[in-house]
PDB file of N, CA and C in Angstrom:
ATOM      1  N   UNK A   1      24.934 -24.411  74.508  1.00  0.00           N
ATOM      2  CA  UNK A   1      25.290 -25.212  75.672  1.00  0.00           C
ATOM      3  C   UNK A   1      26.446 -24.527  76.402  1.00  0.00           C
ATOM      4  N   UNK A   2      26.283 -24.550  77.785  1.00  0.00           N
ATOM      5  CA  UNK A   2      27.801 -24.018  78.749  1.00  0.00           C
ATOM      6  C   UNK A   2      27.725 -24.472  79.446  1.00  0.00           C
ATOM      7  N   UNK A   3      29.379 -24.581  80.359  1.00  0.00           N
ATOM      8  CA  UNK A   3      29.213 -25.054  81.341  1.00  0.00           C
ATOM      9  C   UNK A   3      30.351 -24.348  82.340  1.00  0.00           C
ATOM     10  N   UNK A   4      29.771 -24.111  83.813  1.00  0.00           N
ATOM     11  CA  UNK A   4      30.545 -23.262  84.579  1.00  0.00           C
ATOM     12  C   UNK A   4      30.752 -23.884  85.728  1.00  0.00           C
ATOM     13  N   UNK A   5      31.846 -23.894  85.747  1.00  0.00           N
ATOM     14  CA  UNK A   5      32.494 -24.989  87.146  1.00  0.00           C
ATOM     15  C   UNK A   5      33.267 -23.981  88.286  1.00  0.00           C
ATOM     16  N   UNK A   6      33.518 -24.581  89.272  1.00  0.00           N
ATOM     17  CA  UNK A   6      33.476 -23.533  90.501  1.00  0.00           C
ATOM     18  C   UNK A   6      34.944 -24.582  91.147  1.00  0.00           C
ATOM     19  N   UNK A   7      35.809 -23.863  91.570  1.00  0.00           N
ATOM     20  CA  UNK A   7      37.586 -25.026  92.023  1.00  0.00           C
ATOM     21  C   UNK A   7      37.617 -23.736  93.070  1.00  0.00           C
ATOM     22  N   UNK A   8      38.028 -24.521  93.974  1.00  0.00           N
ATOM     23  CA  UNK A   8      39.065 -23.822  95.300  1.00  0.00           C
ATOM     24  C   UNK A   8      40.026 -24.235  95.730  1.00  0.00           C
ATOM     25  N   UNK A   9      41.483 -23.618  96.160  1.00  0.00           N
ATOM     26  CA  UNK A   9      41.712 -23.809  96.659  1.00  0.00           C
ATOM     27  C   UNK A   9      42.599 -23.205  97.533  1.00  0.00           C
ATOM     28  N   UNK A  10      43.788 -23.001  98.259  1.00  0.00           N
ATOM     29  CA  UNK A  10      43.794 -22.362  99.437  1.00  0.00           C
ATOM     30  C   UNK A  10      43.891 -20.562  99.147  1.00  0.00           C
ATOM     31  N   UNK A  11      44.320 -20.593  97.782  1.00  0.00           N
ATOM     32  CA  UNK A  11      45.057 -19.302  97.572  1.00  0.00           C
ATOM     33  C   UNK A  11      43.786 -18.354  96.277  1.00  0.00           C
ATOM     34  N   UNK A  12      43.098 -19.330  95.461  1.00  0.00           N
ATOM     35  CA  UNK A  12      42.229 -18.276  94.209  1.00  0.00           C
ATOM     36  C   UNK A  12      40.736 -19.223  94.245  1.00  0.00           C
ATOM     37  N   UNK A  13      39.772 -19.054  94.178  1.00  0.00           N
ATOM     38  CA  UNK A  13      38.470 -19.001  93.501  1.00  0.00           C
ATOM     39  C   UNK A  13      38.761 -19.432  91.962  1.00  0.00           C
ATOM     40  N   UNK A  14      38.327 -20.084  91.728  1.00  0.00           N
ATOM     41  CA  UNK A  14      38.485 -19.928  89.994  1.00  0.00           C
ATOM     42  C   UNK A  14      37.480 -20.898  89.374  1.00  0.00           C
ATOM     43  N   UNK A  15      36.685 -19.825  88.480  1.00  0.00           N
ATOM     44  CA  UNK A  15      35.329 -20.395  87.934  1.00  0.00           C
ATOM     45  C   UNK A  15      35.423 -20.397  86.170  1.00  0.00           C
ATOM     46  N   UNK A  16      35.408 -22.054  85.743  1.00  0.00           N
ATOM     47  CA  UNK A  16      35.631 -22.003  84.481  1.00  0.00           C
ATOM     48  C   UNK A  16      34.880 -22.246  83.671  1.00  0.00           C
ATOM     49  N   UNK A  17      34.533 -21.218  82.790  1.00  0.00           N
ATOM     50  CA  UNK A  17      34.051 -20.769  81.858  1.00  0.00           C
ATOM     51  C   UNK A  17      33.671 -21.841  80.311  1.00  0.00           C
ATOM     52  N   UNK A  18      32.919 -22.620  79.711  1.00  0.00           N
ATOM     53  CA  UNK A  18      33.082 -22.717  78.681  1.00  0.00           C
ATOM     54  C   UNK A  18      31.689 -22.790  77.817  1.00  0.00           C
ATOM     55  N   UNK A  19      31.587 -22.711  76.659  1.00  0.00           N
ATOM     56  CA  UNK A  19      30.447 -23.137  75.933  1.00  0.00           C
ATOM     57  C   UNK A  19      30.406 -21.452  75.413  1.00  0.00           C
ATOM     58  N   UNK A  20      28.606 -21.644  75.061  1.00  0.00           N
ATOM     59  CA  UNK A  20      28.240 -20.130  74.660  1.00  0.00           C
ATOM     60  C   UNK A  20      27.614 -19.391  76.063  1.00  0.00           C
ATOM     61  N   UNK A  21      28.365 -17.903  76.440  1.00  0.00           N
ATOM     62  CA  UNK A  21      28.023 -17.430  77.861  1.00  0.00           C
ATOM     63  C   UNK A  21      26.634 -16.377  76.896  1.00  0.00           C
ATOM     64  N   UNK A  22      25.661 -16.744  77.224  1.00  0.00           N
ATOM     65  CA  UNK A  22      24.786 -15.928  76.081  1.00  0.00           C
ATOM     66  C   UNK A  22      23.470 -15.875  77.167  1.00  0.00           C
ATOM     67  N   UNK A  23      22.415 -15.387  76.554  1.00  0.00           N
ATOM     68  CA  UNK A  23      20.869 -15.034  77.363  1.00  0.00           C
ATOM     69  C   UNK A  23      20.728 -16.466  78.283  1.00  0.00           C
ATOM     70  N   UNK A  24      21.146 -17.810  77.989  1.00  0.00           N
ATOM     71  CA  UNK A  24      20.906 -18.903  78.261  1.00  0.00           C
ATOM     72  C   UNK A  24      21.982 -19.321  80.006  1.00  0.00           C
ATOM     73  N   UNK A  25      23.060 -18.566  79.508  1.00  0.00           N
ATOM     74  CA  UNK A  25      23.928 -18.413  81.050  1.00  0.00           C
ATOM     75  C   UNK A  25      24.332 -17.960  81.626  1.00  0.00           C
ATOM     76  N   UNK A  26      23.764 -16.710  81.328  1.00  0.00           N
ATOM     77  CA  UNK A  26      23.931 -15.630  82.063  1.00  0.00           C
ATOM     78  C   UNK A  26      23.750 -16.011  83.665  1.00  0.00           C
ATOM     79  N   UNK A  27      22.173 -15.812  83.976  1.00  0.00           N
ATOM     80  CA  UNK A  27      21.699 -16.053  84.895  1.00  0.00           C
ATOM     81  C   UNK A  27      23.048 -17.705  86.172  1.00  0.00           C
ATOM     82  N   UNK A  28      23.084 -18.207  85.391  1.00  0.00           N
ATOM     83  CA  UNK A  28      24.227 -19.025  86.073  1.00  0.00           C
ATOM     84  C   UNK A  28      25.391 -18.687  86.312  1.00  0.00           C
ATOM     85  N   UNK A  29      26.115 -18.121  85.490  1.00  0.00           N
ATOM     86  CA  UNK A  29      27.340 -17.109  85.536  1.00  0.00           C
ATOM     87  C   UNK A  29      27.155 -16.239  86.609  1.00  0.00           C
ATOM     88  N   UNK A  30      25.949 -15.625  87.057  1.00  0.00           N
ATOM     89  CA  UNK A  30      25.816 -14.450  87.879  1.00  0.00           C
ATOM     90  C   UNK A  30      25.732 -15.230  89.371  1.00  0.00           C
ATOM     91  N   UNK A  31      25.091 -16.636  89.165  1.00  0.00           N
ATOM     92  CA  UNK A  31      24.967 -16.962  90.757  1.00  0.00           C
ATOM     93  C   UNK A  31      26.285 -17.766  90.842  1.00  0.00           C
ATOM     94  N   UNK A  32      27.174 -18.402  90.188  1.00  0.00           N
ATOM     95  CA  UNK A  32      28.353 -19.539  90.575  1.00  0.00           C
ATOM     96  C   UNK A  32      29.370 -17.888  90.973  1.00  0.00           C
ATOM     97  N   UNK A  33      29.655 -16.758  90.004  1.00  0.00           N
ATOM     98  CA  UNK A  33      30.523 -15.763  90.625  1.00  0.00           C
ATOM     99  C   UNK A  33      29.933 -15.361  91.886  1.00  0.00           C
ATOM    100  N   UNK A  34      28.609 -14.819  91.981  1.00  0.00           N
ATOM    101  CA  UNK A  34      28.459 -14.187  93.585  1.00  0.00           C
ATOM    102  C   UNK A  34      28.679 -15.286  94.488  1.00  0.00           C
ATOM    103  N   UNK A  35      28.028 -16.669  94.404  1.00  0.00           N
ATOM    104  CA  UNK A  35      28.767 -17.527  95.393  1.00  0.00           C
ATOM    105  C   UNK A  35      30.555 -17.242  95.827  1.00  0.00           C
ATOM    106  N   UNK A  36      31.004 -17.225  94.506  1.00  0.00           N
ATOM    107  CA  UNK A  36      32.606 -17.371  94.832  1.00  0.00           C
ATOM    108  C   UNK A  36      33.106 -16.360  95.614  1.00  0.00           C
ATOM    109  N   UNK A  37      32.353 -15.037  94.816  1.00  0.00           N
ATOM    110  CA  UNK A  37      32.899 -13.943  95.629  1.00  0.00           C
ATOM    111  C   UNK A  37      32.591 -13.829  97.339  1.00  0.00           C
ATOM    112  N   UNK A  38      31.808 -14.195  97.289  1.00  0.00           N
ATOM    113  CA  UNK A  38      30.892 -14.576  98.398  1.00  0.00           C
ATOM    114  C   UNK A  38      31.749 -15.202  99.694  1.00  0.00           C
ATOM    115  N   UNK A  39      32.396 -16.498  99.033  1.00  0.00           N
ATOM    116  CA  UNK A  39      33.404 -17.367  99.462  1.00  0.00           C
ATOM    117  C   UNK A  39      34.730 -16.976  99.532  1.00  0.00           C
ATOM    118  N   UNK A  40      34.675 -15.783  98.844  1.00  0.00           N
ATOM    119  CA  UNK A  40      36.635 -15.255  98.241  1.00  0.00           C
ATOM    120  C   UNK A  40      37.514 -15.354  99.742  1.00  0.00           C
ATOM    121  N   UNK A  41      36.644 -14.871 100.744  1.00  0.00           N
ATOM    122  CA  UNK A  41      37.941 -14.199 102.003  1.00  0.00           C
ATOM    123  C   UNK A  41      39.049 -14.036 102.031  1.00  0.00           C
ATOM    124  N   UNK A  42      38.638 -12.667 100.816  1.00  0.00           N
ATOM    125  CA  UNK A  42      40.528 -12.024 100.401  1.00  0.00           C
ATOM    126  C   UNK A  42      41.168 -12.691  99.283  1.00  0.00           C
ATOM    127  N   UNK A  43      41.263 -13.952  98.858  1.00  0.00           N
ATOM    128  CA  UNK A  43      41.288 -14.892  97.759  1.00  0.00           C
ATOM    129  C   UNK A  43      40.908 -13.843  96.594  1.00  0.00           C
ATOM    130  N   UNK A  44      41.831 -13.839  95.417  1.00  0.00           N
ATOM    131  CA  UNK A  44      41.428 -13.581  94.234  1.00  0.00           C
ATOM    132  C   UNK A  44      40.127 -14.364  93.630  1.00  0.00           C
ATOM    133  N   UNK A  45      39.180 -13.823  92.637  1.00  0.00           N
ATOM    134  CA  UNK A  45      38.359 -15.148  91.995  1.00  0.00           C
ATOM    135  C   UNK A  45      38.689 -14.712  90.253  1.00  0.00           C
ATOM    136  N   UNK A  46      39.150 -15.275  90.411  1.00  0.00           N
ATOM    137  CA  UNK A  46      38.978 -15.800  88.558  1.00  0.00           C
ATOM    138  C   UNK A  46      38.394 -16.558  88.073  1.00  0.00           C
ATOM    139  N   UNK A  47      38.140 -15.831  87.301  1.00  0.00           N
ATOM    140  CA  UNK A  47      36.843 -16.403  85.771  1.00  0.00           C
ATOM    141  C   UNK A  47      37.776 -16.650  84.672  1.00  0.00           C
ATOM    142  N   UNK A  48      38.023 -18.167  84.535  1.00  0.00           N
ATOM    143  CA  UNK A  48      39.003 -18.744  83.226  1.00  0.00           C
ATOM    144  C   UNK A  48      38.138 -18.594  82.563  1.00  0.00           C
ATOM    145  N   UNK A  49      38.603 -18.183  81.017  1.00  0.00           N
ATOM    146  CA  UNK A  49      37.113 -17.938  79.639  1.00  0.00           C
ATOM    147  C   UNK A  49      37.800 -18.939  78.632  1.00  0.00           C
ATOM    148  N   UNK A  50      38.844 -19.705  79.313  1.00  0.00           N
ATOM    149  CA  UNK A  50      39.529 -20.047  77.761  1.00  0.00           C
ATOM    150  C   UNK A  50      38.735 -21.620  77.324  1.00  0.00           C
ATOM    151  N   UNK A  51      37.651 -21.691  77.695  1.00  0.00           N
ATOM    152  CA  UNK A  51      36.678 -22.585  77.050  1.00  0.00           C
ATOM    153  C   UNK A  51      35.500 -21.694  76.624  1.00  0.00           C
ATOM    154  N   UNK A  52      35.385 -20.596  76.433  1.00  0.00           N
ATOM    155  CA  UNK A  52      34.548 -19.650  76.020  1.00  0.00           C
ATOM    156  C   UNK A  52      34.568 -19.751  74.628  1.00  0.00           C
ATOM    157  N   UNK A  53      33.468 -20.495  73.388  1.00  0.00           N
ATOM    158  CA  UNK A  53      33.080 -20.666  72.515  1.00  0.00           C
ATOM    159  C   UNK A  53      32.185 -18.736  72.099  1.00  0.00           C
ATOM    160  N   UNK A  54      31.253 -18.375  72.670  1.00  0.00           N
ATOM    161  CA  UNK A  54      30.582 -17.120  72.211  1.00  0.00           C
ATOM    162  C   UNK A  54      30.476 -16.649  73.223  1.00  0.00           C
ATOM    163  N   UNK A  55      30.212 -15.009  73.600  1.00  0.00           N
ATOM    164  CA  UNK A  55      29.972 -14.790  74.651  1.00  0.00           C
ATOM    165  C   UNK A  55      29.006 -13.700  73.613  1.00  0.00           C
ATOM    166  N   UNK A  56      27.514 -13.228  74.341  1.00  0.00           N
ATOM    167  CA  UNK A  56      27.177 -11.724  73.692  1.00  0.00           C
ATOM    168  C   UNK A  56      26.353 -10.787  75.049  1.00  0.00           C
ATOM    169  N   UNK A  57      26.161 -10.241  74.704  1.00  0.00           N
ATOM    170  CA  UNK A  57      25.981  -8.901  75.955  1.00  0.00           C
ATOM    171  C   UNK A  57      25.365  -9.603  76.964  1.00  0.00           C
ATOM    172  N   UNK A  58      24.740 -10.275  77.064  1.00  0.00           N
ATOM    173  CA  UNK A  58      24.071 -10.725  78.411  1.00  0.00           C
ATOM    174  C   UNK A  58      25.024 -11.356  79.149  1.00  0.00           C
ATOM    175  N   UNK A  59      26.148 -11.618  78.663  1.00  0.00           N
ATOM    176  CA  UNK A  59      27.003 -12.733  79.011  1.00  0.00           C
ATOM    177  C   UNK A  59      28.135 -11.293  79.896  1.00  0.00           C
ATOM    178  N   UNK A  60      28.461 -10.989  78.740  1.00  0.00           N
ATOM    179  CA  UNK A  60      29.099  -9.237  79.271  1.00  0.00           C
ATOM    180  C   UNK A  60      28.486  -8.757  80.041  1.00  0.00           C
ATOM    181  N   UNK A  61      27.042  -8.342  80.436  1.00  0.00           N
ATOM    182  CA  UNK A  61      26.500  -8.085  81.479  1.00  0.00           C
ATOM    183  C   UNK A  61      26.288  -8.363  82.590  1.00  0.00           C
ATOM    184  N   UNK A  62      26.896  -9.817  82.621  1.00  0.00           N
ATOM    185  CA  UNK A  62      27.160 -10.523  84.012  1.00  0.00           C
ATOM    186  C   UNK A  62      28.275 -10.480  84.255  1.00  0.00           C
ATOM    187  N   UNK A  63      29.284 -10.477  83.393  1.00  0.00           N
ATOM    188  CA  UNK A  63      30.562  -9.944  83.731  1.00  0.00           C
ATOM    189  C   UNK A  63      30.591  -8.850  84.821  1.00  0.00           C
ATOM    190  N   UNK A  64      30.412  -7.908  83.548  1.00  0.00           N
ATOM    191  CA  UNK A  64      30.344  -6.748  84.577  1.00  0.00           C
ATOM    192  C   UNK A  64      30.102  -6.744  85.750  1.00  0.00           C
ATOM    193  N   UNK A  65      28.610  -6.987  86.555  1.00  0.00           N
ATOM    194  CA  UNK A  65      27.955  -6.926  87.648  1.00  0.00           C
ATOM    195  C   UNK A  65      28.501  -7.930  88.672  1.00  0.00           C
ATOM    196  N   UNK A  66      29.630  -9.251  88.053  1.00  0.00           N
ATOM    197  CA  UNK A  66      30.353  -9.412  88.739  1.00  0.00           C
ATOM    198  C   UNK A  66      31.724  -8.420  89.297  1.00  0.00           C
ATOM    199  N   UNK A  67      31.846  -7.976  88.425  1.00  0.00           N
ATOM    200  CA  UNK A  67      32.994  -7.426  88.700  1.00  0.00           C
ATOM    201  C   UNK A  67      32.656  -6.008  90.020  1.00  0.00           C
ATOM    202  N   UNK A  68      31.807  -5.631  89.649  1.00  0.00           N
ATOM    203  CA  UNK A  68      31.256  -4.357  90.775  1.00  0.00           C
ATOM    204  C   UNK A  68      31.201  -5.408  91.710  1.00  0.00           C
ATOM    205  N   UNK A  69      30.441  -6.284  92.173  1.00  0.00           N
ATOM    206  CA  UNK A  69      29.908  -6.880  93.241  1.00  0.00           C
ATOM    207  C   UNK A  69      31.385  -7.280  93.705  1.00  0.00           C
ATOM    208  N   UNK A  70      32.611  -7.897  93.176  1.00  0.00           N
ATOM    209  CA  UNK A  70      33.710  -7.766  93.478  1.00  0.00           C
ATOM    210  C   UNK A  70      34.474  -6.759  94.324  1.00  0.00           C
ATOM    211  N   UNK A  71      34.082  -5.455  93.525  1.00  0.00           N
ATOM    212  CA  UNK A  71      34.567  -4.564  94.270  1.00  0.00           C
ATOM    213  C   UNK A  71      34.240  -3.819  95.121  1.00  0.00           C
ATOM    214  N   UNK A  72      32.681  -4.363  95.445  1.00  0.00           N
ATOM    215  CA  UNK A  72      32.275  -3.543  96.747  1.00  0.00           C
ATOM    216  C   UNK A  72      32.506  -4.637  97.961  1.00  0.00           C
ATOM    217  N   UNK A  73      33.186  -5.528  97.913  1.00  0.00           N
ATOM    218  CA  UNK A  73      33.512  -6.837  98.932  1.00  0.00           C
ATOM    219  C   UNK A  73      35.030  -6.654  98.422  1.00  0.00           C
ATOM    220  N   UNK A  74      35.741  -5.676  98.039  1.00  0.00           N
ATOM    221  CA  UNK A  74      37.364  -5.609  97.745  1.00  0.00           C
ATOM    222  C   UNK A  74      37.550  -6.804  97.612  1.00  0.00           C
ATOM    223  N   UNK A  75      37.336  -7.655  96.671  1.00  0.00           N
ATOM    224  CA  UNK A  75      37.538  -9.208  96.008  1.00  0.00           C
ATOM    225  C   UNK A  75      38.103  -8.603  94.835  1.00  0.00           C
ATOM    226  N   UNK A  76      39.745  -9.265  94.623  1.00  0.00           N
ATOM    227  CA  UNK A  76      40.019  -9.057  93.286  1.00  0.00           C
ATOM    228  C   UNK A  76      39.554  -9.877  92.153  1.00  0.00           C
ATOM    229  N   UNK A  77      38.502  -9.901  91.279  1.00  0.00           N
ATOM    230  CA  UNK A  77      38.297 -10.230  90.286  1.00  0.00           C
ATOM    231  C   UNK A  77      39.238 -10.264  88.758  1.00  0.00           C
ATOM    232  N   UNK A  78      39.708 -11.568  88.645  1.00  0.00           N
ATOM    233  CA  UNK A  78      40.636 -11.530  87.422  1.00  0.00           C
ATOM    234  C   UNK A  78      39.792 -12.386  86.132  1.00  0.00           C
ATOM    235  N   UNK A  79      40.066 -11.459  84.657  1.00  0.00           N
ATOM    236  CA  UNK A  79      39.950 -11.995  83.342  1.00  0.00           C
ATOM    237  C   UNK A  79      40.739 -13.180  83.285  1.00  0.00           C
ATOM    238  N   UNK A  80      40.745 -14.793  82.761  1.00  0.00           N
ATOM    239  CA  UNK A  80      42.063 -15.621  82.120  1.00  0.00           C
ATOM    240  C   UNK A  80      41.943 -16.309  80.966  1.00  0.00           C
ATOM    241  N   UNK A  81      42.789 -16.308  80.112  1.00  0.00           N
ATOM    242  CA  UNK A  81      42.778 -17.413  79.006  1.00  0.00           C
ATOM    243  C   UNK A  81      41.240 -16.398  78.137  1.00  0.00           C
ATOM    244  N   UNK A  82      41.153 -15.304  78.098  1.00  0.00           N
ATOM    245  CA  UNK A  82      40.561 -15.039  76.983  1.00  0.00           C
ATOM    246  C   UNK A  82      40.405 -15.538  75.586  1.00  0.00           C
ATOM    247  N   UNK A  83      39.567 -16.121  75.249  1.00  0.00           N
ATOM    248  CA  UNK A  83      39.563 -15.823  73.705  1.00  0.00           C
ATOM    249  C   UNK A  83      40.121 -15.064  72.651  1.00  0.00           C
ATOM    250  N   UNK A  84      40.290 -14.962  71.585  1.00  0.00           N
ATOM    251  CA  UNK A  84      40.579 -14.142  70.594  1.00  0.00           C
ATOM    252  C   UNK A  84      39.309 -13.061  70.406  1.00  0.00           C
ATOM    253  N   UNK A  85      38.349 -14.125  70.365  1.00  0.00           N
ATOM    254  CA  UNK A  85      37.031 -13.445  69.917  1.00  0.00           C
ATOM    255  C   UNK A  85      37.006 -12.412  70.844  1.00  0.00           C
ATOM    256  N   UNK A  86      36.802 -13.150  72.346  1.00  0.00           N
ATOM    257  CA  UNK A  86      35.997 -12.528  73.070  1.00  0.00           C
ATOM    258  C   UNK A  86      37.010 -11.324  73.338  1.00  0.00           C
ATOM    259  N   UNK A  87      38.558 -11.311  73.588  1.00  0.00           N
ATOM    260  CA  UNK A  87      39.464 -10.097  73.745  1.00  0.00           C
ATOM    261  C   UNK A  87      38.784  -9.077  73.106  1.00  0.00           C
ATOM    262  N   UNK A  88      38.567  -9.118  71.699  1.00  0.00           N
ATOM    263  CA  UNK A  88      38.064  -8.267  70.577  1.00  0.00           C
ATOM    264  C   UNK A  88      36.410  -7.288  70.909  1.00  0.00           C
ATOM    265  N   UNK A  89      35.564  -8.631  71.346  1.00  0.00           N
ATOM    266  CA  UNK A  89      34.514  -7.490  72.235  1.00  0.00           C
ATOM    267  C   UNK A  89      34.744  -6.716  73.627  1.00  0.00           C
ATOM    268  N   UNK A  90      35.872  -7.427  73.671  1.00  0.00           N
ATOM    269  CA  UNK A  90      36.036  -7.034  75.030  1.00  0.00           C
ATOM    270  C   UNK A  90      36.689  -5.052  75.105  1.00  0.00           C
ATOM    271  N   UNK A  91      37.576  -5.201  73.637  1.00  0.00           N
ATOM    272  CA  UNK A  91      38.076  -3.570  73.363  1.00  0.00           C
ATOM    273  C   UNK A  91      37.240  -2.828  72.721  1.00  0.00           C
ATOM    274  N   UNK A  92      36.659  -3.660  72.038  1.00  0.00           N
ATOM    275  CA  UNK A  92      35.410  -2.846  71.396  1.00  0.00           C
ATOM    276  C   UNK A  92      33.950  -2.042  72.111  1.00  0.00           C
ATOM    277  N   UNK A  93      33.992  -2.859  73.202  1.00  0.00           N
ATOM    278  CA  UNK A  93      33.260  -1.981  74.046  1.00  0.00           C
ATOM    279  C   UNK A  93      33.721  -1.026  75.149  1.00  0.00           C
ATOM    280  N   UNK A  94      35.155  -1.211  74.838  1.00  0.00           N
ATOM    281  CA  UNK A  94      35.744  -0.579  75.982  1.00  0.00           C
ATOM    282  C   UNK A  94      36.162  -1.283  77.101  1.00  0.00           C
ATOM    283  N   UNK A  95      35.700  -2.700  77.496  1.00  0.00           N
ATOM    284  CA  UNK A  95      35.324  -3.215  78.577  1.00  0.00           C
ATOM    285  C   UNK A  95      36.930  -3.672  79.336  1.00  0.00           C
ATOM    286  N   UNK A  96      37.818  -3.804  78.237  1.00  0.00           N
ATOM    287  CA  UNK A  96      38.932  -4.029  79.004  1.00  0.00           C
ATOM    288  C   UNK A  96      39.630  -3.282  79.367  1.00  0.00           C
ATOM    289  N   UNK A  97      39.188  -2.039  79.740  1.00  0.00           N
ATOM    290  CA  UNK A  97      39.869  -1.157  80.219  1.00  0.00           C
ATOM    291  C   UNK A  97      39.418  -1.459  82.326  1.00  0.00           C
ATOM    292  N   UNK A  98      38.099  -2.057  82.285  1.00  0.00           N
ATOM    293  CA  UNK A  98      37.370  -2.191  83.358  1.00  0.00           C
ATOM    294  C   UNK A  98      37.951  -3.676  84.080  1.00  0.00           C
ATOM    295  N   UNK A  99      38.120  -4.649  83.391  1.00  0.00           N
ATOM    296  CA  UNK A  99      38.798  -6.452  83.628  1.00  0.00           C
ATOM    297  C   UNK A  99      39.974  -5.829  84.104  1.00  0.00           C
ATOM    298  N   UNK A 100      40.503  -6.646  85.027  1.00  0.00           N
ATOM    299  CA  UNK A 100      41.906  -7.589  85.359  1.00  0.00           C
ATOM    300  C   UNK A 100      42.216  -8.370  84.780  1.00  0.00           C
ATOM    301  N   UNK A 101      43.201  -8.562  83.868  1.00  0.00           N
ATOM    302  CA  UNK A 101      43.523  -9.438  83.253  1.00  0.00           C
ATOM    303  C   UNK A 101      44.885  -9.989  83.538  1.00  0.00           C
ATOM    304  N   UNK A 102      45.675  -9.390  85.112  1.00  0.00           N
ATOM    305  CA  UNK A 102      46.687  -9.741  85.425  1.00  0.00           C
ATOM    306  C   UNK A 102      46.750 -11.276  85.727  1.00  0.00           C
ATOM    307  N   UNK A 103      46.655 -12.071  84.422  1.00  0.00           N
ATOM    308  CA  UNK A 103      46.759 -13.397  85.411  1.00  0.00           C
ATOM    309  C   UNK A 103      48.018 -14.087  85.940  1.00  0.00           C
ATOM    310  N   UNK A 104      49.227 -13.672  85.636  1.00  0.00           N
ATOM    311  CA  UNK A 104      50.246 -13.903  86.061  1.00  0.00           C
ATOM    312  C   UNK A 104      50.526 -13.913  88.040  1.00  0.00           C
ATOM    313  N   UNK A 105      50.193 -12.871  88.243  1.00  0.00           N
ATOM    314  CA  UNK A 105      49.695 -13.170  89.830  1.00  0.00           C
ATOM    315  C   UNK A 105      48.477 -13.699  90.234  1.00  0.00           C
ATOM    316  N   UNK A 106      47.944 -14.028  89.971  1.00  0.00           N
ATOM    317  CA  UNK A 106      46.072 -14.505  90.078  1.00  0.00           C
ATOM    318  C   UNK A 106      46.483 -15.685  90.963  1.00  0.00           C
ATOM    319  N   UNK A 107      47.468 -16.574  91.049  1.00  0.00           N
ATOM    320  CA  UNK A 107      47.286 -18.189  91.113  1.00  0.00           C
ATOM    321  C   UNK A 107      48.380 -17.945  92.570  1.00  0.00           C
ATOM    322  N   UNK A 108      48.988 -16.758  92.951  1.00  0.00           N
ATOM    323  CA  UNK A 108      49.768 -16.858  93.999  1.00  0.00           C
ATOM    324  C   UNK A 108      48.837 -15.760  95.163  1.00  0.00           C
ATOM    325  N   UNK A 109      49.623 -16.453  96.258  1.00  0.00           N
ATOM    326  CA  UNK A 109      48.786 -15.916  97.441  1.00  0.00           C
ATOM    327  C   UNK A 109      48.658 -14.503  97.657  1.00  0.00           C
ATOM    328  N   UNK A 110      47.689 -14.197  97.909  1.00  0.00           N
ATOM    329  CA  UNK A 110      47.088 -12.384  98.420  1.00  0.00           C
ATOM    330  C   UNK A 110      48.416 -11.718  99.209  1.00  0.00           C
TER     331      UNK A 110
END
């Protein structure tokens, strides 16, 4: 089960994350971020994970393809509230070398 919720307001995008992000939500994960990004105009979008129960590659794979689609619309895309778990796949594949995980500025204006 997951569930991905979509908040605006004047200054970040921010789409929160919880349940298992797996083969089952992917496909939702991929359309609530391109909406946001979609919507960003200059606005950071963050993806809070800190209700993120499992995440496994399909889930990472929408990550990702958010994150490109981010950056070909120069939308800063930010990591927040990671998991333990998920931090851990996240170095293990390398992948956080690729995330923003600055969330300390994420929540203040562009």
């Amino acid at each position: 089960m997951h569930r991905i919720k979509t908040h605006t307001d004047a200054h970040v995008l921010r789409v929160s994350l919880a349940g298992d992000i797996d083969v089952a939500a992917a496909g939702d994960l991929r359309e609530a971020g391109l909406r946001a990004i979609e919507q960003a105009d200059g606005r950071p979008v963050v993806f809070d994970a800190g209700g993120v129960t499992f995440i496994d590659s399909t889930g990472l794979g929408a990550l990702v393809a958010l994150n490109n689609a981010a950056g070909e619309t120069n939308t800063r895309m930010v990591l927040q509230s990671v998991p333990p778990r998920m931090a851990t796949l996240l170095r293990v594949t390398a992948l956080d070398h690729v995330f923003d995980f600055d969330a300390a500025t994420a929540d203040e204006p562009p």
